[in-house]
C-alpha atoms as a PDB file:
ATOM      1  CA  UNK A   1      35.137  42.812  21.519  1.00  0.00           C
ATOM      2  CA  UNK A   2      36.315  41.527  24.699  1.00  0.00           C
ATOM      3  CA  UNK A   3      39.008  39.198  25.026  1.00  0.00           C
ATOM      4  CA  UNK A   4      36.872  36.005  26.540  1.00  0.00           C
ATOM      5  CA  UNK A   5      34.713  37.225  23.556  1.00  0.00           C
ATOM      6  CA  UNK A   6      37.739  36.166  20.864  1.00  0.00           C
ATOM      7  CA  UNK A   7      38.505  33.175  22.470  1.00  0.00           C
ATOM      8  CA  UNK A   8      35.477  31.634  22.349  1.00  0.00           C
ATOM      9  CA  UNK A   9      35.218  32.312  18.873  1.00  0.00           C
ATOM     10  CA  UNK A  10      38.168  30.774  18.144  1.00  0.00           C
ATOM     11  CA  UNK A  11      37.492  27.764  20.254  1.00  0.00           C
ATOM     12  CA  UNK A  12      34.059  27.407  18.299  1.00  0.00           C
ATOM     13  CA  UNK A  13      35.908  27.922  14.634  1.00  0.00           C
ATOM     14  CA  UNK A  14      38.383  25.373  15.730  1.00  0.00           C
ATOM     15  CA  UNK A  15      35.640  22.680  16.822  1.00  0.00           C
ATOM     16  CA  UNK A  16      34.873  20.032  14.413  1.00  0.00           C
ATOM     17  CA  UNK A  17      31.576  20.105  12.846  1.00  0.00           C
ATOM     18  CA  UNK A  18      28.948  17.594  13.944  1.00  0.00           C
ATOM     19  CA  UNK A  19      26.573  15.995  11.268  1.00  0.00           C
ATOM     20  CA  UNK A  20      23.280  16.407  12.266  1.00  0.00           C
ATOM     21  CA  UNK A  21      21.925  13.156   9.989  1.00  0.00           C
ATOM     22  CA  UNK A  22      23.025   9.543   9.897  1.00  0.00           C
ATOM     23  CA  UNK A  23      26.191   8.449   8.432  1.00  0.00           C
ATOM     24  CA  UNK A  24      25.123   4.910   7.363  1.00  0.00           C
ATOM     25  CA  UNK A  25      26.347   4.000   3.924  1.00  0.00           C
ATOM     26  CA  UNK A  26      27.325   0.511   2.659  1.00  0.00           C
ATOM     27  CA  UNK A  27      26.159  -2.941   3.221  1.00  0.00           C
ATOM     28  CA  UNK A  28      26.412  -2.048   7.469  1.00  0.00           C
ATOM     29  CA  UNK A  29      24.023   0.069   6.937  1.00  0.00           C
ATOM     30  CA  UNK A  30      21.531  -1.802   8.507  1.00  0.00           C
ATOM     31  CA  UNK A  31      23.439  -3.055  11.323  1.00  0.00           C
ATOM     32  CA  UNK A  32      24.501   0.760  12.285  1.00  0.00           C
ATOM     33  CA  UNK A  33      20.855   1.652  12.197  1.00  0.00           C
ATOM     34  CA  UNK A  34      20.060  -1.437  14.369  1.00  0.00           C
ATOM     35  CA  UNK A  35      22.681  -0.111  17.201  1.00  0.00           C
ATOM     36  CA  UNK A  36      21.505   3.461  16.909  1.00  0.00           C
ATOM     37  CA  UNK A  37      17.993   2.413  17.962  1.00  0.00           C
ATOM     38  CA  UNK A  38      18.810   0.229  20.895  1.00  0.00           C
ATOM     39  CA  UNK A  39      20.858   3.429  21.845  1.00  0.00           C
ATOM     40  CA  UNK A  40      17.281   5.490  21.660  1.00  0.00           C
ATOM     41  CA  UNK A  41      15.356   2.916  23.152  1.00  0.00           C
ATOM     42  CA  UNK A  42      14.786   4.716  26.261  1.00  0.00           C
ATOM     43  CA  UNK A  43      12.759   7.624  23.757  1.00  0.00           C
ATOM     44  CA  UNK A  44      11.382   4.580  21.726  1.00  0.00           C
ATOM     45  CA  UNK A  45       9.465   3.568  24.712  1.00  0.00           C
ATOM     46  CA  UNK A  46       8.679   6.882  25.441  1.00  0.00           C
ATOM     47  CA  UNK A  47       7.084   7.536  21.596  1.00  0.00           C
ATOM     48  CA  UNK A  48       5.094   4.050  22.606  1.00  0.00           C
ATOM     49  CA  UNK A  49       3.913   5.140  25.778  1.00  0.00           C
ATOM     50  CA  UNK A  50       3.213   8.775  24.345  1.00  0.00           C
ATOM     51  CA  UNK A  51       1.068   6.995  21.610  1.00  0.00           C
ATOM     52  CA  UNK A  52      -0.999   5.016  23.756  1.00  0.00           C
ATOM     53  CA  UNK A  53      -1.988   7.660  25.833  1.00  0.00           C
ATOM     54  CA  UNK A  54      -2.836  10.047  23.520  1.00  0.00           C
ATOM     55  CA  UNK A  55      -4.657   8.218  21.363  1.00  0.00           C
ATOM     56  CA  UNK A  56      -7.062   8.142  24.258  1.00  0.00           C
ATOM     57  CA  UNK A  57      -6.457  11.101  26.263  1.00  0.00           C
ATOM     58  CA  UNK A  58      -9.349  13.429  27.986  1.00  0.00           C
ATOM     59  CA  UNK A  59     -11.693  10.219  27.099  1.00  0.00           C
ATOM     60  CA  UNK A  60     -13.783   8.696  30.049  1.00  0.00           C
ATOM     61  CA  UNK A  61     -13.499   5.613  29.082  1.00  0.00           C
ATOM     62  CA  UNK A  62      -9.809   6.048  28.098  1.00  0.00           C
ATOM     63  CA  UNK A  63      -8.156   2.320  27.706  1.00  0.00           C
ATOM     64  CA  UNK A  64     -11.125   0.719  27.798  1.00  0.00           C
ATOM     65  CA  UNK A  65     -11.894   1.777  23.975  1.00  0.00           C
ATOM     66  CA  UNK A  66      -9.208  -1.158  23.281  1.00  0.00           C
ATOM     67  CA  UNK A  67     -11.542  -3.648  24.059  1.00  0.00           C
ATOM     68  CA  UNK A  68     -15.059  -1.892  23.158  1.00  0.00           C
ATOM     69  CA  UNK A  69     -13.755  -1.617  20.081  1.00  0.00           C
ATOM     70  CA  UNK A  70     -13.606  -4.719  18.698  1.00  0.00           C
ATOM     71  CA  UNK A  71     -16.090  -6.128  20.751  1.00  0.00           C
ATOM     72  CA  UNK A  72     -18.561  -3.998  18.625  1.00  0.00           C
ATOM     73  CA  UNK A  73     -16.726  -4.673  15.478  1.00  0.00           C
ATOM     74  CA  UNK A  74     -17.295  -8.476  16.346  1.00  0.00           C
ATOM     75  CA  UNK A  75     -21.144  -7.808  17.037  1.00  0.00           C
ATOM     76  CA  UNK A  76     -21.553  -6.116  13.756  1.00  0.00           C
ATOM     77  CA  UNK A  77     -19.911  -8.597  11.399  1.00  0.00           C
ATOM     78  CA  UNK A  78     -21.818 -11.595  13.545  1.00  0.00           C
ATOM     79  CA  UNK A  79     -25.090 -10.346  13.400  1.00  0.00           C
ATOM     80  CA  UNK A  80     -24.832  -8.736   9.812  1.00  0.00           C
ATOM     81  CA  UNK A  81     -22.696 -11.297   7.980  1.00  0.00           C
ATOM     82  CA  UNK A  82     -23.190 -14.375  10.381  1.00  0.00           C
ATOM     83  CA  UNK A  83     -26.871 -13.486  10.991  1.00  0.00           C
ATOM     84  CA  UNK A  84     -28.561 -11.693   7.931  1.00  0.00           C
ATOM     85  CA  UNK A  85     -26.337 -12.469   5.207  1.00  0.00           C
ATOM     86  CA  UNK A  86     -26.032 -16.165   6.294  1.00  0.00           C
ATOM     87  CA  UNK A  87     -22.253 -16.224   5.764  1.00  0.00           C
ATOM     88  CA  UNK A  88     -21.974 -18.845   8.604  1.00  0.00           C
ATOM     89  CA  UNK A  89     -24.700 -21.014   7.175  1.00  0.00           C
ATOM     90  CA  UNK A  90     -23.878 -20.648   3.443  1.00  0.00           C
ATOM     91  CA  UNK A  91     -19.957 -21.412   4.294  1.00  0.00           C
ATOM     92  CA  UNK A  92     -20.546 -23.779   6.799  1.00  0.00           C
ATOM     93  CA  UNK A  93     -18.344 -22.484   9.598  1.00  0.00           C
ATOM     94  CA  UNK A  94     -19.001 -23.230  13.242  1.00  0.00           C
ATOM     95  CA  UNK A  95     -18.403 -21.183  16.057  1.00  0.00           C
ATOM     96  CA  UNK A  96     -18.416 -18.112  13.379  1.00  0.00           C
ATOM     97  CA  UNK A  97     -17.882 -15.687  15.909  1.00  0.00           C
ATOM     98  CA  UNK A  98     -14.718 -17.259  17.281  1.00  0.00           C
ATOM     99  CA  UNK A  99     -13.775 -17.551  13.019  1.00  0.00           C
ATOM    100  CA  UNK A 100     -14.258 -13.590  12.395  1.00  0.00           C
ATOM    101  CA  UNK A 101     -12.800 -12.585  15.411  1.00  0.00           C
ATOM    102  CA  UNK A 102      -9.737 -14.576  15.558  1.00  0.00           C
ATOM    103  CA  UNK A 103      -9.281 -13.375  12.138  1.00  0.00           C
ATOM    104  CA  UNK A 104     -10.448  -9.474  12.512  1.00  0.00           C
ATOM    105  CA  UNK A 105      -7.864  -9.517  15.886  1.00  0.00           C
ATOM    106  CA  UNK A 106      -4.529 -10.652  13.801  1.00  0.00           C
ATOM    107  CA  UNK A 107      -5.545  -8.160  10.873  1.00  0.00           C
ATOM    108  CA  UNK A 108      -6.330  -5.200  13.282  1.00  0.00           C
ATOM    109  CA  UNK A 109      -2.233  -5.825  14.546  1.00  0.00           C
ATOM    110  CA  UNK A 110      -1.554  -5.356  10.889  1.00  0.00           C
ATOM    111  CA  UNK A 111      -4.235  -2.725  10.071  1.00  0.00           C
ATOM    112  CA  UNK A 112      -3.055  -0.453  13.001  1.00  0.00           C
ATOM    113  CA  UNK A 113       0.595  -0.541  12.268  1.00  0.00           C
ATOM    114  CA  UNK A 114       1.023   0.080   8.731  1.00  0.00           C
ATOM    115  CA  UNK A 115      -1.577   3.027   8.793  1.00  0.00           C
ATOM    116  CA  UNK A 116      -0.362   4.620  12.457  1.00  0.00           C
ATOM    117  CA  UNK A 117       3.358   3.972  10.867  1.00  0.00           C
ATOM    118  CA  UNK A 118       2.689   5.760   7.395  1.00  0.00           C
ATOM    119  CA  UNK A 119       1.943   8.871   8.822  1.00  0.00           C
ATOM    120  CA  UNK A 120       4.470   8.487  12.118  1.00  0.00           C
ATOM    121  CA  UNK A 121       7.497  10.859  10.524  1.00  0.00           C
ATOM    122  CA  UNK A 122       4.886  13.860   9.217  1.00  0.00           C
ATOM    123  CA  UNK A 123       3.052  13.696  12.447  1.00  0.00           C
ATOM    124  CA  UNK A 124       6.531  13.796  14.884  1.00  0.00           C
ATOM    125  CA  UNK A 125       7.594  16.829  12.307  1.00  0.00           C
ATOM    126  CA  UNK A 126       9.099  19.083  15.265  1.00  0.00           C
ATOM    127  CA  UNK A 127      11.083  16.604  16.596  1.00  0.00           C
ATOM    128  CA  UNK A 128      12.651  15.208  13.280  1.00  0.00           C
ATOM    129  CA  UNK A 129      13.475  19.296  12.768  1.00  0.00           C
ATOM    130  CA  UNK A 130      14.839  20.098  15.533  1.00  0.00           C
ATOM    131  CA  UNK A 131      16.980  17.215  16.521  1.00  0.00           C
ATOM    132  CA  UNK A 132      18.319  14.252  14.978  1.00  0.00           C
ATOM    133  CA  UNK A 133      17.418  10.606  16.398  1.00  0.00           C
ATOM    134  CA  UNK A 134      16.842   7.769  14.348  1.00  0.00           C
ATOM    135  CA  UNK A 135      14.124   8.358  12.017  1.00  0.00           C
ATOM    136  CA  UNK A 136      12.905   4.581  12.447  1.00  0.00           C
ATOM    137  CA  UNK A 137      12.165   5.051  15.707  1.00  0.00           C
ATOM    138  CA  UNK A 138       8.590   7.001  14.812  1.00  0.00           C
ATOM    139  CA  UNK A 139       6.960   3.660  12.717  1.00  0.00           C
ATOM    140  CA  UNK A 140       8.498   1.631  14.818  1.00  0.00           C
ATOM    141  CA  UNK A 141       6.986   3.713  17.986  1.00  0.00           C
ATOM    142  CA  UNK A 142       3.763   3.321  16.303  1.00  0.00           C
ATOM    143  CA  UNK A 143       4.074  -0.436  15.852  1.00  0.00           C
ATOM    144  CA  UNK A 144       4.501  -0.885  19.194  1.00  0.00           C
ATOM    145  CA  UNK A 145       1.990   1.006  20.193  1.00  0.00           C
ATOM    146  CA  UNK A 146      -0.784  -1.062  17.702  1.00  0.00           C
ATOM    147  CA  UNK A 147       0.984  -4.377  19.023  1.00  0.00           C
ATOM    148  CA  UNK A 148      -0.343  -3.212  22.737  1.00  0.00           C
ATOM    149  CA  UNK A 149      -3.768  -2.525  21.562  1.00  0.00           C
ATOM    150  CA  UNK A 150      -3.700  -5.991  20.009  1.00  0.00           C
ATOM    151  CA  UNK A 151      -2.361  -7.542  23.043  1.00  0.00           C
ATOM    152  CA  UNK A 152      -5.815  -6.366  24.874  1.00  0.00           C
ATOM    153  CA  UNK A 153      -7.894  -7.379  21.728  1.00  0.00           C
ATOM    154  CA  UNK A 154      -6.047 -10.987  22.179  1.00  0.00           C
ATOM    155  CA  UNK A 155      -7.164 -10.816  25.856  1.00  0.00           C
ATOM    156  CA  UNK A 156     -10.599 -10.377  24.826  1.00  0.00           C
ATOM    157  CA  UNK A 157     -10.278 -13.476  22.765  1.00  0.00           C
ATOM    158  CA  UNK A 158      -8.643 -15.546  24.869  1.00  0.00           C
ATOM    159  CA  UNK A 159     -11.792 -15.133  27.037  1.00  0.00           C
ATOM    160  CA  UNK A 160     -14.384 -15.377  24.194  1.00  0.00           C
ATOM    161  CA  UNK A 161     -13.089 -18.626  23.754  1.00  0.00           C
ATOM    162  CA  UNK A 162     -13.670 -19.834  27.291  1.00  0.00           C
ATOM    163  CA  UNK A 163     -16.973 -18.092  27.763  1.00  0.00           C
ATOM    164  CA  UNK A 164     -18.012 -19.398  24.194  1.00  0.00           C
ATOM    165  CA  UNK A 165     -17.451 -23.016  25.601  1.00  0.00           C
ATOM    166  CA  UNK A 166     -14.017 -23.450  22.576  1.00  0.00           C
ATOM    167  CA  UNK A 167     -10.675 -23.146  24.796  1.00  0.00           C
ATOM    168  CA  UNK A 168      -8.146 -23.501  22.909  1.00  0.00           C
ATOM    169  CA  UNK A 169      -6.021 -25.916  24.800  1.00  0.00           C
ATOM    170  CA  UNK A 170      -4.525 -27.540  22.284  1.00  0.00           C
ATOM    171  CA  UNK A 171      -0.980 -27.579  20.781  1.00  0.00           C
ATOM    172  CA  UNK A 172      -2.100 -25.739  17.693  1.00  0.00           C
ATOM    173  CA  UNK A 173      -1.935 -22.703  19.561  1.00  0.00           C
ATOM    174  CA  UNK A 174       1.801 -21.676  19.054  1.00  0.00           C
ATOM    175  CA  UNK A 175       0.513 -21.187  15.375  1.00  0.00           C
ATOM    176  CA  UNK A 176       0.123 -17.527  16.980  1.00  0.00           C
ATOM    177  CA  UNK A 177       3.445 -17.083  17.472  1.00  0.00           C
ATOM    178  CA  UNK A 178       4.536 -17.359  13.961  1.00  0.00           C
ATOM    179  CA  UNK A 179       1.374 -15.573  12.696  1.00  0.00           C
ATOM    180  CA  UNK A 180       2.513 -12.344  14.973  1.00  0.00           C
ATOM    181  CA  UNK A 181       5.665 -12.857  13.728  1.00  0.00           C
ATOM    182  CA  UNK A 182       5.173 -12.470   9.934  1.00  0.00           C
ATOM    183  CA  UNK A 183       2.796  -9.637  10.826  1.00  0.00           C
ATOM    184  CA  UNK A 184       5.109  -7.601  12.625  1.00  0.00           C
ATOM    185  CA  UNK A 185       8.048  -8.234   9.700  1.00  0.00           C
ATOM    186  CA  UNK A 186       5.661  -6.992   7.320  1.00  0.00           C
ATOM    187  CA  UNK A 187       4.050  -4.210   9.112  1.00  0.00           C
ATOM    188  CA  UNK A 188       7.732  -2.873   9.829  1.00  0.00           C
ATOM    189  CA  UNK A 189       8.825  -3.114   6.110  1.00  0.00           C
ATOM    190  CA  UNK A 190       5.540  -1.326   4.846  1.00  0.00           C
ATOM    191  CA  UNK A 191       5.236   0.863   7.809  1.00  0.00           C
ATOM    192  CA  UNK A 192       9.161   1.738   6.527  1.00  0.00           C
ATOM    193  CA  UNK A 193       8.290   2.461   2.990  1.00  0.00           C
ATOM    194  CA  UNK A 194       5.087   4.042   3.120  1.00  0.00           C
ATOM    195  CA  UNK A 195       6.169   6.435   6.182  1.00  0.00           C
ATOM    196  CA  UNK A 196       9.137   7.485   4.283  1.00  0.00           C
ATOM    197  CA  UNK A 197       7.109   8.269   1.046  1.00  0.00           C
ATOM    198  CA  UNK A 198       4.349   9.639   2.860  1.00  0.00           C
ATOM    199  CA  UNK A 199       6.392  12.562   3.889  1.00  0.00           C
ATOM    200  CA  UNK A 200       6.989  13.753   0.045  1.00  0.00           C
ATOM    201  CA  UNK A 201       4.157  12.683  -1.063  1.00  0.00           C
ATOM    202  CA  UNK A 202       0.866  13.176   1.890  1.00  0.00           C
ATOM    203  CA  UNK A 203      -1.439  10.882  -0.274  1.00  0.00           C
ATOM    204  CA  UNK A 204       0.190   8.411   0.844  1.00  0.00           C
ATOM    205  CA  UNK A 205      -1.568   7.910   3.577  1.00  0.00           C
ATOM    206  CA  UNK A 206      -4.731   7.422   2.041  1.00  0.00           C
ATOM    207  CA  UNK A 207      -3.886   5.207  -0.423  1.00  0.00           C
ATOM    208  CA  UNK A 208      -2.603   3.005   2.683  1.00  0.00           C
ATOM    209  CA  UNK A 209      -6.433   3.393   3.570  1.00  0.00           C
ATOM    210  CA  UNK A 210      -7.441   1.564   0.830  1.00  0.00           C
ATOM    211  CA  UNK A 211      -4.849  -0.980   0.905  1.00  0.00           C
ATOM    212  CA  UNK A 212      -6.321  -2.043   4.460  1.00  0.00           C
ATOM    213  CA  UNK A 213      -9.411  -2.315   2.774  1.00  0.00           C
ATOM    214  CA  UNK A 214      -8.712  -4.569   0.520  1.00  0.00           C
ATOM    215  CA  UNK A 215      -6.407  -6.615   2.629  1.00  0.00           C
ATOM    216  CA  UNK A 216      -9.492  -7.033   4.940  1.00  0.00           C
ATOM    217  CA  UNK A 217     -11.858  -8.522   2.214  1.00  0.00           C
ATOM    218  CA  UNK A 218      -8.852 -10.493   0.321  1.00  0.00           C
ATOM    219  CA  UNK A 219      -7.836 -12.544   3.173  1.00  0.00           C
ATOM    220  CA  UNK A 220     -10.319 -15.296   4.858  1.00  0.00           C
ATOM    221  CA  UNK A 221     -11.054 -13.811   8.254  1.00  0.00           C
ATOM    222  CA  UNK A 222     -15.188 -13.200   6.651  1.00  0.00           C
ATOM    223  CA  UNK A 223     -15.505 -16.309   4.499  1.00  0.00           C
ATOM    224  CA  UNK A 224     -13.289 -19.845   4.694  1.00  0.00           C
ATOM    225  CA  UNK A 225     -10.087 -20.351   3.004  1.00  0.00           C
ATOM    226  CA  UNK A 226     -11.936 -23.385   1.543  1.00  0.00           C
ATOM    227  CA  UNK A 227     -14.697 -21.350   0.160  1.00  0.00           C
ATOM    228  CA  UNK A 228     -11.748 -19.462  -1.891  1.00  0.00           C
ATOM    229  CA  UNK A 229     -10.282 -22.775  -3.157  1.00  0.00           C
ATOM    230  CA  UNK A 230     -13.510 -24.320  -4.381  1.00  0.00           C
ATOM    231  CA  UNK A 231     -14.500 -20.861  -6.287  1.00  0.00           C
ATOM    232  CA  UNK A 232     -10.949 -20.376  -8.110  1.00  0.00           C
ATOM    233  CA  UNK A 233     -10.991 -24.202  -8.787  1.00  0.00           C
ATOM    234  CA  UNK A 234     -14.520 -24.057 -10.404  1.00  0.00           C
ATOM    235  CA  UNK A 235     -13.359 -21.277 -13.034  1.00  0.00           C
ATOM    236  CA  UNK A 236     -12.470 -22.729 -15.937  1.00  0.00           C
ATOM    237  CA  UNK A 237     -10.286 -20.283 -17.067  1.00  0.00           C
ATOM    238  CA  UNK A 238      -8.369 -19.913 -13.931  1.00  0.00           C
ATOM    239  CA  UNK A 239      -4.740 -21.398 -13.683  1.00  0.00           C
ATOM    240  CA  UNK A 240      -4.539 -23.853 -10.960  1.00  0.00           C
ATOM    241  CA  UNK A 241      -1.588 -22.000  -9.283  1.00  0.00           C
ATOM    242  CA  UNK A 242      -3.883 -19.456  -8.488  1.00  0.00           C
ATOM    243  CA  UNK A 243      -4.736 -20.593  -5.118  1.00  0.00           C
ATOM    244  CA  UNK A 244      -1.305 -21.067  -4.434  1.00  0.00           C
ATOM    245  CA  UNK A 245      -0.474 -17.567  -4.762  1.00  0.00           C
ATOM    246  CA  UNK A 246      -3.734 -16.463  -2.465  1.00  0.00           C
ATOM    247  CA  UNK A 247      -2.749 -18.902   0.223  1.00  0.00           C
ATOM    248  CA  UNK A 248       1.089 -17.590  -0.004  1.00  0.00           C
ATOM    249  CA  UNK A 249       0.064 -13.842   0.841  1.00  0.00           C
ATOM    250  CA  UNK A 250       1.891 -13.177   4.659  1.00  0.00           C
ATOM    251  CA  UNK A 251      -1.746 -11.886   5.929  1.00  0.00           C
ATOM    252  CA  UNK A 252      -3.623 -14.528   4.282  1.00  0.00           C
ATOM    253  CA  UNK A 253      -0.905 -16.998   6.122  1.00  0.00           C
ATOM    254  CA  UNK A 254      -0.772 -15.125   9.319  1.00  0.00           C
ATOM    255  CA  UNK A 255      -5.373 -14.973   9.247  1.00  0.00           C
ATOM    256  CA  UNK A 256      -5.030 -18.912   8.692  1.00  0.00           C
ATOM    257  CA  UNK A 257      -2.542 -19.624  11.338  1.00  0.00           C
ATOM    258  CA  UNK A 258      -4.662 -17.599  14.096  1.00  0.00           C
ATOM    259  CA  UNK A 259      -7.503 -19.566  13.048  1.00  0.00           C
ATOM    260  CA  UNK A 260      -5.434 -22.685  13.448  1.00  0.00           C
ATOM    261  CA  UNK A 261      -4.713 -21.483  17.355  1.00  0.00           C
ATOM    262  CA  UNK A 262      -7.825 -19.898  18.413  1.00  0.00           C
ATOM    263  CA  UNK A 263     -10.823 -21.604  16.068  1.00  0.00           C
ATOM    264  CA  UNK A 264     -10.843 -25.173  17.385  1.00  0.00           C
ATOM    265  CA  UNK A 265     -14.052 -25.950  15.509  1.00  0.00           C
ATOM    266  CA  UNK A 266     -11.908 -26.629  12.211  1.00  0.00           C
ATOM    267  CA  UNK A 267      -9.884 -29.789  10.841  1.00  0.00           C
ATOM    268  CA  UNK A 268      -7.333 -29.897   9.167  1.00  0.00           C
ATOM    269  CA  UNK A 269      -9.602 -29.674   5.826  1.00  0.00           C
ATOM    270  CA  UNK A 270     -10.067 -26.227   6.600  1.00  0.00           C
ATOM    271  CA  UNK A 271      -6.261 -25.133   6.396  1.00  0.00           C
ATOM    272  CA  UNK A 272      -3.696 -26.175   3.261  1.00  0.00           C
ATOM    273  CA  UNK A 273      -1.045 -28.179   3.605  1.00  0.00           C
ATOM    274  CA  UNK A 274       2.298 -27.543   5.158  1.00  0.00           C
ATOM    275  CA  UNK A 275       1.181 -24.603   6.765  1.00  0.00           C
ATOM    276  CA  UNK A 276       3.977 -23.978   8.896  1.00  0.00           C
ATOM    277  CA  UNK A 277       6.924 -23.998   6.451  1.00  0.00           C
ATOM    278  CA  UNK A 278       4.517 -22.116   3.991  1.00  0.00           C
ATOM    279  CA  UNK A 279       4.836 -19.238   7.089  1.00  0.00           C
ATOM    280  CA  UNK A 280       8.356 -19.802   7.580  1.00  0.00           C
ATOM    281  CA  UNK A 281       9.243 -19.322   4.204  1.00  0.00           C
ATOM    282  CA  UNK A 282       6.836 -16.390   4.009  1.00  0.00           C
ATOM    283  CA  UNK A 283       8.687 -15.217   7.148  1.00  0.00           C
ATOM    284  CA  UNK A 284      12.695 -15.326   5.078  1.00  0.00           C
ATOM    285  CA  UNK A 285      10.795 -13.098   2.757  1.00  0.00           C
ATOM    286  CA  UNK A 286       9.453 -10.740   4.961  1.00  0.00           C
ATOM    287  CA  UNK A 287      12.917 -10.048   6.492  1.00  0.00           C
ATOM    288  CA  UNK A 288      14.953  -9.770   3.154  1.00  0.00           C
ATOM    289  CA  UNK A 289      12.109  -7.090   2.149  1.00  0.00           C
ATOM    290  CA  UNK A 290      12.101  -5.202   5.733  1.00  0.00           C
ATOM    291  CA  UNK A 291      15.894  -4.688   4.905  1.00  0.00           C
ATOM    292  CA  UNK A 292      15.081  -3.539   0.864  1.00  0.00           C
ATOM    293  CA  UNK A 293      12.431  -1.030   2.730  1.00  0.00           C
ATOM    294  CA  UNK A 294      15.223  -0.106   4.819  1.00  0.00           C
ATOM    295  CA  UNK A 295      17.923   0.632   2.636  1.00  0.00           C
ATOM    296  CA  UNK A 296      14.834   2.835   0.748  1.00  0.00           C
ATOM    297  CA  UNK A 297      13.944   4.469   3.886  1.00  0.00           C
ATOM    298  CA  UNK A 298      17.636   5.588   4.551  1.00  0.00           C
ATOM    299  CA  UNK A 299      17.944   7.135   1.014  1.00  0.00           C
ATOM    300  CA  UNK A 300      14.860   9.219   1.366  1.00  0.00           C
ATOM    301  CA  UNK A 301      15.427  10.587   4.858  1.00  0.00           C
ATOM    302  CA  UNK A 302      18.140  12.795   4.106  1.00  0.00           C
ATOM    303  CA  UNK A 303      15.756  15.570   3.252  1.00  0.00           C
ATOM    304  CA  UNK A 304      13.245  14.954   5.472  1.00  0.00           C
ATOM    305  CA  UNK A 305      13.515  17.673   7.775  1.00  0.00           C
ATOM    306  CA  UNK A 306      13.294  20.248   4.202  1.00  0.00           C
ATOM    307  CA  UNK A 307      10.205  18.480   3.011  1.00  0.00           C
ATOM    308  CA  UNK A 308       8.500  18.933   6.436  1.00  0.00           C
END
């Protein structure tokens, strides 16, 4: 063995090991993890960018899919709910395409987040074995990338509303801003949790599935928020709290505050009362559970890279 040989096997035993995972412990945790992002951001935005054009690559249509998409989905729950099943008649909602689609584009932004964020870490699997950068970054990446197919979708509605003779030039229409607020706390916490789990156990992801599912039929983006009240209020049996917890779910809050900016054919009748601190407080909650989601996320991701 050569001389240069020795030394530079000396000079490597000598050289302090590196840890290859986060050392975040204690209540700083989360602040640690917070500065460790903004340090990847540049690869964050890469992940978002990667995301987007994937999703759609060798396509001929390619971005344009963002706003077929739920122009079709609007046409089919119109026609088939609105139309054949009478759900805009027998609820009395006007302007029921404006209703359902203000509705269907807040819930998509939810939709698309927690289930492209659940299986983010298991499908980035070669980069989380190979290297170490923040494991957030992959839901979060995939958040981002459902919050730009949702701004298109909110293009698309923006228009509807003008073409559809309902602009929404009113002052009701910064109720968006909180509604996309409490969607994107809550998409990050679950997104979080579920991507974490999802990588020891795959099923994960489809139970997410059928979560969406039912979040899509137990919030009032296909029947009125009134229609809810009046059927848990004619049960007998039924305590009369029970529409309080409905109305307090974040998506059921964040469906009725769209509705409140982009359906101007409702009153005031149509939404309960106090909306906005009802969202606010909603909004504390989702924040103290994105950082319990958090803390869980950091304990499982130790052994990620063995379990993929």
């Amino acid at each position: 063995m050569s001389e240069s040989t020795t030394q530079r096997f000396n000079r490597l035993a000598a050289a302090p090991l590196v840890a290859t995972v986060s050392r975040r412990t204690g209540l700083g945790s989360s602040t640690t993890a917070v500065s460790e992002i903004f340090a990847h951001r540049q690869l964050l935005g890469l992940l978002v960018r990667r995301d987007i054009t994937s999703r759609y690559k060798d396509s001929a249509l390619g971005l344009l899919w963002t706003l077929i998409n739920p122009l079709i989905q609007l046409i089919v729950y119109y026609t088939v709910m609105g139309q054949f099943l009478g759900a805009a008649r027998a609820g009395g909602i006007p302007d029921f395409a404006l209703y359902i689609f203000s509705g269907l584009t807040i819930y998509v932004l939810f939709s698309e987040s927690v289930s492209s964020a659940t299986g983010s870490i298991v499908a980035n699997a070669g980069l989380v074995k190979k290297v170490y950068v923040p494991r957030e970054v992959f839901p979060l990446a995939s958040i981002g990338s459902a919050s730009f197919t949702f701004a298109m979708q909110l293009v698309v509605l923006v228009i509807a509303c003008f073409v559809l003779g309902a602009p929404p030039l009113h002052s009701d229409i910064l109720y968006a801003i909180p509604s996309i607020a409490l969607v994107i706390v809550y998409a990050t916490a679950t997104g979080l949790l579920l991507g974490a789990l999802n990588v020891y156990l795959r099923d994960m992801q489809y139970l997410s599935n059928i979560l969406l599912m039912l979040a899509l039929w137990s919030s009032p983006i296909v029947y009125g928020w009134t229609m809810v009240r009046d059927t848990l209020a004619g049960i007998s049996w039924m305590p009369s709290w029970a529409i309080e917890v409905y109305t307090s779910s974040p998506l059921t809050l964040a469906v009725l505050g769209f509705h409140r900016a982009f359906w101007v054919a409702g009153s005031p009748a149509d939404y309960p009362t106090q909306l906005l601190l009802r969202m606010a407080i909603a909004f504390v909650v989702g924040i103290v559970l994105v950082w319990l989601c958090h803390r869980a996320f950091t304990r499982m991701q130790g052994n990620f890279a063995q379990e993929l």
